[in-house]
Protein backbone atom coordinates (compact mmCIF):
# COMPACT_ATOMS: atom_id res chain seq x y z
CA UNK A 1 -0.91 47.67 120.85
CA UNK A 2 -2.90 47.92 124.27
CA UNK A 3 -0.65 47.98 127.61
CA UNK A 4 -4.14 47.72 129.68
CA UNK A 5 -4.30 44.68 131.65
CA UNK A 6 -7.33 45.94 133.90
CA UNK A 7 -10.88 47.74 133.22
CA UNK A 8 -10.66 50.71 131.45
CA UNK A 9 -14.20 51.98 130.99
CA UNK A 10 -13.88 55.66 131.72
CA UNK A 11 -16.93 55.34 134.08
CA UNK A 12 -15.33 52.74 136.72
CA UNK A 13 -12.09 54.94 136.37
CA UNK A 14 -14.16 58.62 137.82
CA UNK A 15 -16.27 56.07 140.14
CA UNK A 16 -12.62 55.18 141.77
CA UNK A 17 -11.37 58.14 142.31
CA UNK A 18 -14.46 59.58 144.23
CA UNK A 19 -13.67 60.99 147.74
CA UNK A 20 -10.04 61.19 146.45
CA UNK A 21 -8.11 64.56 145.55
CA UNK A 22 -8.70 63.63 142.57
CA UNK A 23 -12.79 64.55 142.82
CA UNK A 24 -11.68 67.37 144.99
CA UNK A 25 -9.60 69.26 142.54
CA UNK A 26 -12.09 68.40 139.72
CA UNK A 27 -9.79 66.02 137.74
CA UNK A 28 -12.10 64.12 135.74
CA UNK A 29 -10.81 61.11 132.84
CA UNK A 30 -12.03 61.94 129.49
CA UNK A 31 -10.10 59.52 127.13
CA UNK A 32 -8.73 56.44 127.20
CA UNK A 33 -5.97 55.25 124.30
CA UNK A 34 -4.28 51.57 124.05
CA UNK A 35 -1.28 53.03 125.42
CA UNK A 36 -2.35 56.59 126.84
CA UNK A 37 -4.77 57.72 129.50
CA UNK A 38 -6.20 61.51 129.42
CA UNK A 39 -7.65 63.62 132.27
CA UNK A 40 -8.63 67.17 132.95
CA UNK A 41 -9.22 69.84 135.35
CA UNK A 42 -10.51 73.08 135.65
CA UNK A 43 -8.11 76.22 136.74
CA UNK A 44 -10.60 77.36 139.03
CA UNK A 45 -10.28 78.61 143.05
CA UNK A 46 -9.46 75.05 143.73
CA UNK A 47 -6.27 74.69 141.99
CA UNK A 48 -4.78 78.40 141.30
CA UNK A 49 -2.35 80.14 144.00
CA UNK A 50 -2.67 83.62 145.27
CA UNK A 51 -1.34 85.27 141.92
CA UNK A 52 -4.13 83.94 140.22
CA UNK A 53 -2.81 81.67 137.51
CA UNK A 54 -2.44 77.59 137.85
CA UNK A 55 -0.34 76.12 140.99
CA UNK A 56 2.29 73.87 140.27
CA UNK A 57 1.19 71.76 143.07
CA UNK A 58 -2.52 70.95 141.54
CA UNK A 59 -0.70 70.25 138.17
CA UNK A 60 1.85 68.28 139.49
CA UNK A 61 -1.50 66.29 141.27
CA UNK A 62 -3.00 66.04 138.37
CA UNK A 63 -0.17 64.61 136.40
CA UNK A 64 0.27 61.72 139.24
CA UNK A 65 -3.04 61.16 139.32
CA UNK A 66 -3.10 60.60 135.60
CA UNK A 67 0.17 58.63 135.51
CA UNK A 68 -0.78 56.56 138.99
CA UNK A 69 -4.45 55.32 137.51
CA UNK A 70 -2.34 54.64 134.29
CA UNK A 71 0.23 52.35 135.99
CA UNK A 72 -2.31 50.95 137.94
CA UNK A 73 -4.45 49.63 135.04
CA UNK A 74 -1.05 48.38 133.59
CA UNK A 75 -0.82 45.84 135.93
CA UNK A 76 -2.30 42.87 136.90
CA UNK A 77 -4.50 42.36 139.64
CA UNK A 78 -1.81 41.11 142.06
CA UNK A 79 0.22 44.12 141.74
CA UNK A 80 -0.31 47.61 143.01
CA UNK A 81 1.47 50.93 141.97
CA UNK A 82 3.27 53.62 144.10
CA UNK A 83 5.17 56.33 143.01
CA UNK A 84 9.25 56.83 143.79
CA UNK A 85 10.19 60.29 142.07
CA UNK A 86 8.33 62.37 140.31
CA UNK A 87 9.75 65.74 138.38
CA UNK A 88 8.29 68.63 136.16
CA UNK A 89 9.31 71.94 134.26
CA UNK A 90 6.55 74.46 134.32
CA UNK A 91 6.67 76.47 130.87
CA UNK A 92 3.61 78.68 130.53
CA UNK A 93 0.74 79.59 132.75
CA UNK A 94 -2.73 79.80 132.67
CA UNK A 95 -4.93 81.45 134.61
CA UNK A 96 -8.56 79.83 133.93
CA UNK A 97 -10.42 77.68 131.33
CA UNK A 98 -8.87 73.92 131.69
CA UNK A 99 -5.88 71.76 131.71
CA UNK A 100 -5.31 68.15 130.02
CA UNK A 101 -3.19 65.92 131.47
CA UNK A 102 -1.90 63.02 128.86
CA UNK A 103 0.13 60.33 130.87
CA UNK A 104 2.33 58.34 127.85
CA UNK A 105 4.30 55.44 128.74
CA UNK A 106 7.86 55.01 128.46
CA UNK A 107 8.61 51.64 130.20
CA UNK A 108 6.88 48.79 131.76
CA UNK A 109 8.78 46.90 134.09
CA UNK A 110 8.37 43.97 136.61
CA UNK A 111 9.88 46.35 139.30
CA UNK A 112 9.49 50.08 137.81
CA UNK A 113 7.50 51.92 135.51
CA UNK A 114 7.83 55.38 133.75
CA UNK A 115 5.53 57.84 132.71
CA UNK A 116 5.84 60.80 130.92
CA UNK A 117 2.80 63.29 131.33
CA UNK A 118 1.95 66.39 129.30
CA UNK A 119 -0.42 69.00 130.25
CA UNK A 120 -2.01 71.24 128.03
CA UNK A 121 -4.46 74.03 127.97
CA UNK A 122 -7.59 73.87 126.03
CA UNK A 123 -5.62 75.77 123.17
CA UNK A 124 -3.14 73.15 122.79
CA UNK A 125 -0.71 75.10 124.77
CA UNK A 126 2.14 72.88 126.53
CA UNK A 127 2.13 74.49 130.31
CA UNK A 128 4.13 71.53 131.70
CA UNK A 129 6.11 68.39 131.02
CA UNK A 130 6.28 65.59 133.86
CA UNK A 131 8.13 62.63 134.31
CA UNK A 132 6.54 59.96 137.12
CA UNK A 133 8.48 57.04 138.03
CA UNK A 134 6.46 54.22 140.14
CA UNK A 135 7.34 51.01 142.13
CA UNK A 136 5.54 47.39 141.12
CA UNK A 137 4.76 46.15 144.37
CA UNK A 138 2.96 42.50 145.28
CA UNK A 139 -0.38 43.10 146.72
């Protein structure tokens, strides 16, 4: 069953996040499911650290981005999404190609929602498992 309650044409969705960090890191929404939302980004100078392999900080961006347009299109028009807590366990690295970010939901609320967000490497590879947790506020 579909959780969207707002446009989710994969067009409108990279439109919006132009002259975000979202278009600055490269993070670009490639599928949209009736209860899932995928994005990915490249491990490129933009988002590895100094040892050459993929920053936790870009994936943990990613995976908020993914799980914040997620919430957001959850939602009705007269309520807006920002995030409380958000936590992750790095398990493998990668040093180049790209990463998918899958945001999954685990519960819809009239005051919180959670979000569980895997990201992947091109092989299938898990590299990291998130949990966001957001706040329904009233526009």
């Amino acid at each position: 069953m579909a959780i969207w309650k707002k446009e989710t044409n994969l067009e409108t969705i990279n439109e919006n996040c132009k002259k975000t960090v979202a278009n600055h890191l490269g993070i670009v929404f490639t599928e949209v499911g009736p209860n899932f939302l995928i994005a990915s980004m490249p491990v490129d100078q933009r988002t590895i650290q100094p040892a050459g392999i993929l920053s936790g900080g870009a994936t943990l961006a990613l995976a908020e981005t993914v799980g914040s347009v997620a919430a957001l299109m959850a939602v009705d028009n007269e309520t807006t999404c920002v995030g409380l807590e958000m936590n992750a366990n790095h398990l493998h690295s990668i040093k180049e190609g790209f990463v998918f970010a899958k945001a999954s939901v685990f519960h819809i609320g009239k005051m919180t929602q959670v979000w569980q967000i895997k990201v992947n490497g091109a092989d299938g590879k898990l590299i990291s498992i998130c949990r966001l947790t957001l706040a329904n506020l009233a526009i």
